[in-house]
Protein backbone atom coordinates (compact mmCIF):
# COMPACT_ATOMS: atom_id res chain seq x y z
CA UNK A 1 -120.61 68.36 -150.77
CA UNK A 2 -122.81 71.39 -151.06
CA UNK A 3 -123.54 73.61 -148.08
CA UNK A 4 -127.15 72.68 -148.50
CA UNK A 5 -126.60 68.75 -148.73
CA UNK A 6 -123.95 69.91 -145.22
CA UNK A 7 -126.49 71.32 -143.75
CA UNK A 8 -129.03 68.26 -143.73
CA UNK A 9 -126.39 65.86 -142.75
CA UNK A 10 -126.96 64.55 -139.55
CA UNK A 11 -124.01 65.15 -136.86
CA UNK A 12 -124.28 61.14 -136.53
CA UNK A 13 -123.84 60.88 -140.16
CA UNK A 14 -120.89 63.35 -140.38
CA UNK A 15 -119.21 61.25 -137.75
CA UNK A 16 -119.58 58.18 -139.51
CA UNK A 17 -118.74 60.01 -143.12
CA UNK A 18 -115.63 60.71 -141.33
CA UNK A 19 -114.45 57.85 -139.99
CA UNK A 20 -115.36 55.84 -142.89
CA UNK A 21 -113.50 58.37 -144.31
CA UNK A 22 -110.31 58.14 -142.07
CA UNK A 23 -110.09 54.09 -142.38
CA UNK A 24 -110.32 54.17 -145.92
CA UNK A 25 -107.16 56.44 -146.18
CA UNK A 26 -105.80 54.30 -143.16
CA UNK A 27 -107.57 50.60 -142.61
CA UNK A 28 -104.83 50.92 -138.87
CA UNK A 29 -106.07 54.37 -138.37
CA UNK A 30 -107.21 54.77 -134.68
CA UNK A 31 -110.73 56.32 -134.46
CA UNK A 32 -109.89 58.38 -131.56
CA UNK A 33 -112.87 60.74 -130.65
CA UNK A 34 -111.26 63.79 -130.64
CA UNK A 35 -109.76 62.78 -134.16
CA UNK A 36 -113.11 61.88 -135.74
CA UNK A 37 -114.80 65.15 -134.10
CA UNK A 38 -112.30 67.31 -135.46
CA UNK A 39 -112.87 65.39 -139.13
CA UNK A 40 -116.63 65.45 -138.72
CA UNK A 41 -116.57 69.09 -137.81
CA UNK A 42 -118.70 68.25 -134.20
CA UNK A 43 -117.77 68.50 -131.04
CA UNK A 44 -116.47 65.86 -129.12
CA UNK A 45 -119.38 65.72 -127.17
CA UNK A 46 -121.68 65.23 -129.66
CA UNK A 47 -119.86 62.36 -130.79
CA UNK A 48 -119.72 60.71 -127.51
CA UNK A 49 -123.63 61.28 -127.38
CA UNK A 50 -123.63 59.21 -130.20
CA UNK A 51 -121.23 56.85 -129.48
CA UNK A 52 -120.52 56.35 -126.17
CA UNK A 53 -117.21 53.98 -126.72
CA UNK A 54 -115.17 53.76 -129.24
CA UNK A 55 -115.79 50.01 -129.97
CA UNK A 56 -119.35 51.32 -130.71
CA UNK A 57 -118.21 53.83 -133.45
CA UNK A 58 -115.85 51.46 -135.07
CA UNK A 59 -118.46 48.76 -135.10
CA UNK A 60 -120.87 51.38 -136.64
CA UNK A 61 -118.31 52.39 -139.18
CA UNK A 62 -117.69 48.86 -140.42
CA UNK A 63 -121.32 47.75 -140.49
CA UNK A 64 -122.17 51.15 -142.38
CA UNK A 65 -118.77 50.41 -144.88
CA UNK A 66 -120.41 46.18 -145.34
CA UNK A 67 -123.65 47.88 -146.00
CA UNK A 68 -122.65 49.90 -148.74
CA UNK A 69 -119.75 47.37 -150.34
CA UNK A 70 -121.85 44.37 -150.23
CA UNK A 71 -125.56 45.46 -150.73
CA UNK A 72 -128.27 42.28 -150.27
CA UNK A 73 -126.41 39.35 -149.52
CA UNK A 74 -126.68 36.31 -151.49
CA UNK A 75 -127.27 34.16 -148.65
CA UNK A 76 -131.08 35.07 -149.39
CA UNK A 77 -131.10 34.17 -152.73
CA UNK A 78 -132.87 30.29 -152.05
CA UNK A 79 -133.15 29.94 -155.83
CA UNK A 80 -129.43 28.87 -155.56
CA UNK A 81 -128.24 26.12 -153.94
CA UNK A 82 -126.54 26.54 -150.21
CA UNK A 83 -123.57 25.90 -151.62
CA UNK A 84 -123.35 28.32 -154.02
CA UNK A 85 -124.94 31.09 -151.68
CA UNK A 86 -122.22 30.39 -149.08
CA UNK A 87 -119.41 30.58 -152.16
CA UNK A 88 -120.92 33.90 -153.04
CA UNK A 89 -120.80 35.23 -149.58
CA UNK A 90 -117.00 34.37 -148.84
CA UNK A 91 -116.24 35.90 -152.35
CA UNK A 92 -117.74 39.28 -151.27
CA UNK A 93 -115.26 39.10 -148.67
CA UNK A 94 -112.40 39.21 -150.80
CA UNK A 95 -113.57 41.04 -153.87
CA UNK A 96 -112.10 43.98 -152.08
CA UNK A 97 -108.78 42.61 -151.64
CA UNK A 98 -106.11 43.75 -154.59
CA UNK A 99 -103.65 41.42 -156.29
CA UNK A 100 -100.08 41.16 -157.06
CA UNK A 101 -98.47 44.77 -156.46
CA UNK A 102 -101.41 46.28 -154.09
CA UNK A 103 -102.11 42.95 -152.98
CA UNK A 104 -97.83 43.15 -151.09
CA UNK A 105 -97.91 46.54 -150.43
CA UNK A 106 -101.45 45.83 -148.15
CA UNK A 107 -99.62 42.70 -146.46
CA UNK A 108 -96.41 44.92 -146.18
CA UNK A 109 -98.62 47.69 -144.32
CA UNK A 110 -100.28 45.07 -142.03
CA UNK A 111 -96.58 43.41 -141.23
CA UNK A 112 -95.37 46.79 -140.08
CA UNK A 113 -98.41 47.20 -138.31
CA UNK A 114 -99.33 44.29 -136.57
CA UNK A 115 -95.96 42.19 -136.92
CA UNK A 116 -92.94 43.81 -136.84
CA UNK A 117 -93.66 45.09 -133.94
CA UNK A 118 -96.26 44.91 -130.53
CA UNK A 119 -99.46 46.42 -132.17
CA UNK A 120 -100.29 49.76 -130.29
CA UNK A 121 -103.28 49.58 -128.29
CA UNK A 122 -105.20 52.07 -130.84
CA UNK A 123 -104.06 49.40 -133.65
CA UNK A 124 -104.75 46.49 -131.87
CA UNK A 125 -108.45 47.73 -131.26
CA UNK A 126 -108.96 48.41 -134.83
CA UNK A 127 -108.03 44.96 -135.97
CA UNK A 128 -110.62 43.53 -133.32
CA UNK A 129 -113.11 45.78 -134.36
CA UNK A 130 -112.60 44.80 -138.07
CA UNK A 131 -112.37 41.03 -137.15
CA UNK A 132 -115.42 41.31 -135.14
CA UNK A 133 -117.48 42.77 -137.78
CA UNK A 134 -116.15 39.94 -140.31
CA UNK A 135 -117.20 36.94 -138.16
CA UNK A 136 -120.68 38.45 -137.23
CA UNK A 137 -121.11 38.85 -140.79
CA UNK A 138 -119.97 35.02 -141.70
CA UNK A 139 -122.34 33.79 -138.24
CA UNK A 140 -124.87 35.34 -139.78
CA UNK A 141 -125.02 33.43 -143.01
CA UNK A 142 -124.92 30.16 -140.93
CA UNK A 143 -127.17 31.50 -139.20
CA UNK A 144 -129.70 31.58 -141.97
CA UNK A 145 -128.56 28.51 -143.33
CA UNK A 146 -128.92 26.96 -139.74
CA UNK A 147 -132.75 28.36 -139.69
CA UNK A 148 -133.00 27.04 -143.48
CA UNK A 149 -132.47 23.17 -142.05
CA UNK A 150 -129.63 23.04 -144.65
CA UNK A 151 -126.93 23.81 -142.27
CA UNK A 152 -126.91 20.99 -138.37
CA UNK A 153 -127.61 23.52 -135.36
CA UNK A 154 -124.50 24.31 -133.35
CA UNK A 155 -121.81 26.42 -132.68
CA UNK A 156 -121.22 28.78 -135.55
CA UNK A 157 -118.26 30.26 -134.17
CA UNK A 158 -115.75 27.75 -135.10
CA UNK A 159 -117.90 27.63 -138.31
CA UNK A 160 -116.81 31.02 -138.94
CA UNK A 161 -113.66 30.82 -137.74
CA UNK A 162 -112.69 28.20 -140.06
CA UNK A 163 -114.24 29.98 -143.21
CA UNK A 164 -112.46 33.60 -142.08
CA UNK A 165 -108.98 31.55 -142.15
CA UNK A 166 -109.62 30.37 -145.68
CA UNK A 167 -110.70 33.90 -146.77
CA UNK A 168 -107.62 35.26 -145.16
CA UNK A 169 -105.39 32.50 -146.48
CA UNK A 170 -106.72 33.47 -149.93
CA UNK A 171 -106.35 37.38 -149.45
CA UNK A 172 -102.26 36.52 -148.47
CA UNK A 173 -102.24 34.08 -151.28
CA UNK A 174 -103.00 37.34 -154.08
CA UNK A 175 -99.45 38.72 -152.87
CA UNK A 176 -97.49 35.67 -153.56
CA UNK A 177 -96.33 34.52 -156.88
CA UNK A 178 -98.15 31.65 -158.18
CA UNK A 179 -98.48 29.47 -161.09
CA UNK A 180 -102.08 28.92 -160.98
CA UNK A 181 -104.90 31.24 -162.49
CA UNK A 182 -106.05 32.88 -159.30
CA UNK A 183 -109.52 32.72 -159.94
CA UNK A 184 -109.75 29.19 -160.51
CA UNK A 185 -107.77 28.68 -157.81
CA UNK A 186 -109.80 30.55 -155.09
CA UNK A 187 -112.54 29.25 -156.61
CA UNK A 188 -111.74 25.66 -156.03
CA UNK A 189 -110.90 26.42 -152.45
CA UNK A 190 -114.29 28.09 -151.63
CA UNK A 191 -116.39 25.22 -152.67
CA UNK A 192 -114.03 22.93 -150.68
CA UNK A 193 -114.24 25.18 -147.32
CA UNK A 194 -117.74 25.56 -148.13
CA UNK A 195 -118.49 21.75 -148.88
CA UNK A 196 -116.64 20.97 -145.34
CA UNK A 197 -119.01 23.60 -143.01
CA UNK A 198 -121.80 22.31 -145.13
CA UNK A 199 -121.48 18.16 -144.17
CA UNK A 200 -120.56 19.27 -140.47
């Protein structure tokens, strides 16, 4: 970065540059303000003036991070079928997600992290934060579906729930040896999880 483009950065953006910045070298990192401040090169003031909590910096983070890794969603695409924008959607969600090698070394990071052990507070508030950010995302493509007639009005919660546990399943499944080609596999199991949130 240029001292020019530095210098029309935005002390909001530099905090967010640098926490994006910080999870993406450490998804358990703990966005502690006087962590990010230091990063970001602001005081910690600033950053509280900002973001007043912490849960609203990591939700900031993440929704900035979604923006920019899954540009226009396909859930407004209505020249596809519901079906097929919903299977779209979920496979955003794990396009990210590595396979065999990085795929064990992720799930061995997150064992050490969140299993083999109590999960630190600073952890434990990251995962939330992340896990919050995926279910709004997934509540708001049945929302639109809802709104659309296509999907019965209720409770998307469970809705989302239900489709975050298949996405997860799916992300542990790339680190265990298998038989099957993965893609057809995942793919099968998307249209099924989407088929069942789809007849209610």
């Amino acid at each position: 970065m240029t001292e020019t483009t530095s210098a029309k950065t935005s002390s909001r953006d530099k905090i967010l540059i640098a926490a994006a910045a910080m999870l993406g070298e450490d998804p358990t990192a703990r966005l502690s303000v006087r962590a990010v401040a230091a990063r970001a090169g602001v005081s910690t003031g600033s950053l509280r003036h900002h973001f007043p909590t912490q849960h609203a910096l990591q939700d900031a983070v993440l929704a900035g991070i979604y923006e920019t890794v899954f540009p226009g969603d396909p859930i407004h695409d209505t020249a596809l079928p519901a079906r097929d924008r919903l299977v779209a959607c979920m496979r955003q969600l794990l396009a990210p997600a590595e396979t065999g090698e990085e795929a064990r070394k992720t799930w061995a990071t997150m064992y050490e992290t969140y299993f083999a052990c109590e999960p630190t507070e600073e952890a434990r508030q990251a995962y939330l934060g992340i896990e919050r950010q995926m279910r709004h995302r997934v509540e708001h493509w049945l929302s639109v579906l809802v709104d659309e007639g296509v999907l019965p009005r209720g409770d998307n919660a469970p809705r989302a729930r239900f489709l975050l546990t298949v996405v997860n399943g799916l992300t542990l499944e790339r680190a265990l040896p298998s038989t099957e080609a993965l893609l057809a596999s995942e793919t099968a199991t998307l249209f099924t999880a989407a088929d069942s949130v789809l007849r209610g």
